[in-house]
Protein backbone atom coordinates (compact mmCIF):
# COMPACT_ATOMS: atom_id res chain seq x y z
CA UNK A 1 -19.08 11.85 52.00
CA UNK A 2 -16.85 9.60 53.26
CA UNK A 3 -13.37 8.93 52.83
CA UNK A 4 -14.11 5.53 50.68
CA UNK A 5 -16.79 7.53 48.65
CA UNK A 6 -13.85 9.91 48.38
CA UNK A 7 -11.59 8.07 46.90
CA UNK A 8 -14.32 5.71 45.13
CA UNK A 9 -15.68 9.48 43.25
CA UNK A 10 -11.87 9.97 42.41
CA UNK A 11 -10.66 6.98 40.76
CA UNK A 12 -14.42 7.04 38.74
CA UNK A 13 -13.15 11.12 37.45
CA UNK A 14 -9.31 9.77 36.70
CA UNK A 15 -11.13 7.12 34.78
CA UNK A 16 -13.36 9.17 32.92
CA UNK A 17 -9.95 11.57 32.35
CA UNK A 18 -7.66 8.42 31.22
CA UNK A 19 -10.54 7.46 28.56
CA UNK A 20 -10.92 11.20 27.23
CA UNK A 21 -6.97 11.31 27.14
CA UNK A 22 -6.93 8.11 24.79
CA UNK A 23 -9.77 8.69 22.35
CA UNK A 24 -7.85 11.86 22.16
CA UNK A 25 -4.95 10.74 21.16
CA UNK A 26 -6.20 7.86 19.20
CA UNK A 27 -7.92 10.31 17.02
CA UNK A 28 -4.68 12.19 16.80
CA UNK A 29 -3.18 9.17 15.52
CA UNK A 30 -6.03 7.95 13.44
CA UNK A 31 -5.52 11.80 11.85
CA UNK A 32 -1.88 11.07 10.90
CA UNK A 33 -2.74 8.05 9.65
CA UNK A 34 -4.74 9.55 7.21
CA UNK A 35 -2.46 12.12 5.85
CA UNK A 36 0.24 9.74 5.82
CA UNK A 37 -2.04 7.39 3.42
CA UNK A 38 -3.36 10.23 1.02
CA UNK A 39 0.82 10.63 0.65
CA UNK A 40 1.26 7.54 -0.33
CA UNK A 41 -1.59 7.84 -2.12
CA UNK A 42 -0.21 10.24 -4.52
CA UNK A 43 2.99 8.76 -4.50
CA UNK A 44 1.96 5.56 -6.00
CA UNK A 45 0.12 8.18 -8.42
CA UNK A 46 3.36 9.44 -9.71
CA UNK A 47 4.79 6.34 -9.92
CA UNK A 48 2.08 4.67 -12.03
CA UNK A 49 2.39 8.60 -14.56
CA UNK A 50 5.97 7.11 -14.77
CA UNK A 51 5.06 3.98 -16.13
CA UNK A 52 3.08 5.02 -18.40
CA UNK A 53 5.07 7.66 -19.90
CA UNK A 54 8.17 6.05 -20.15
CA UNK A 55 6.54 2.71 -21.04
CA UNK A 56 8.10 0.74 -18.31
CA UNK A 57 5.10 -1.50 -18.21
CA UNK A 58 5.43 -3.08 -21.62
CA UNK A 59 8.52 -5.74 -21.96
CA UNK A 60 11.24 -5.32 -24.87
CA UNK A 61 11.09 -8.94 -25.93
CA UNK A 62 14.43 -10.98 -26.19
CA UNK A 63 13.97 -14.02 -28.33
CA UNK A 64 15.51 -17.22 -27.84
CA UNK A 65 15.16 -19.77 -29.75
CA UNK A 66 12.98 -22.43 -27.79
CA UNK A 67 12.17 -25.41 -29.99
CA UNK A 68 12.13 -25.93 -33.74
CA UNK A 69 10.60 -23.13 -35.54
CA UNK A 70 9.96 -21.18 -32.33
CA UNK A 71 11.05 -18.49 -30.18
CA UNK A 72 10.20 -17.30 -26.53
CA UNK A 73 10.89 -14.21 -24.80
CA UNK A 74 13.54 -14.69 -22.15
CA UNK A 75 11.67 -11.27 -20.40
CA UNK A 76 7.85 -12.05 -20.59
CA UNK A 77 7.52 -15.70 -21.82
CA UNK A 78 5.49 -14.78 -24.96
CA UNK A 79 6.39 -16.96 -27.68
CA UNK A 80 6.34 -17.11 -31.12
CA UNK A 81 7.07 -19.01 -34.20
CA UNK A 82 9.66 -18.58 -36.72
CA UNK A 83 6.88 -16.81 -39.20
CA UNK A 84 6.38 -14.24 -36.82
CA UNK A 85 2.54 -15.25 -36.02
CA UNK A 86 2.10 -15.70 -31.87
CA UNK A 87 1.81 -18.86 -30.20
């Protein structure tokens, strides 16, 4: 072997070595990525348990009277007439 098929032979292995090293660590990555989304996963879980016990998703209407003989919701926009019935 000569010294060009040498060196030629090494930089093919440190090639092969640099590509191992960074599917390695891309899978490391790619792992942490994963756990960090099932978190967040669960956390948006919670969150959503929250809103529904607590009611957060459904608005308190405030009225205000928007033209004659009805009323709109300052929160939501629903509106409504003087009677009560819905728009």
């Amino acid at each position: 072997m000569t010294n060009n098929e040498y060196e030629a032979a090494c930089v093919t292995a440190a090639g092969c070595y640099d590509r191992f090293e960074g599917e390695h660590k891309l899978k490391q990555w790619d792992e942490q990525i994963a756990t960090l989304e099932a978190a967040l996963a669960k956390a948006h879980e919670h969150r959503r348990e929250i809103v529904n016990q607590y009611n957060l998703n459904k608005c308190e209407h405030d009225y205000i009277a928007e033209h004659f003989g009805e009323l709109r919701c300052r929160k939501c926009g629903e509106e409504r007439s003087i009677n009560g019935t819905r728009n």
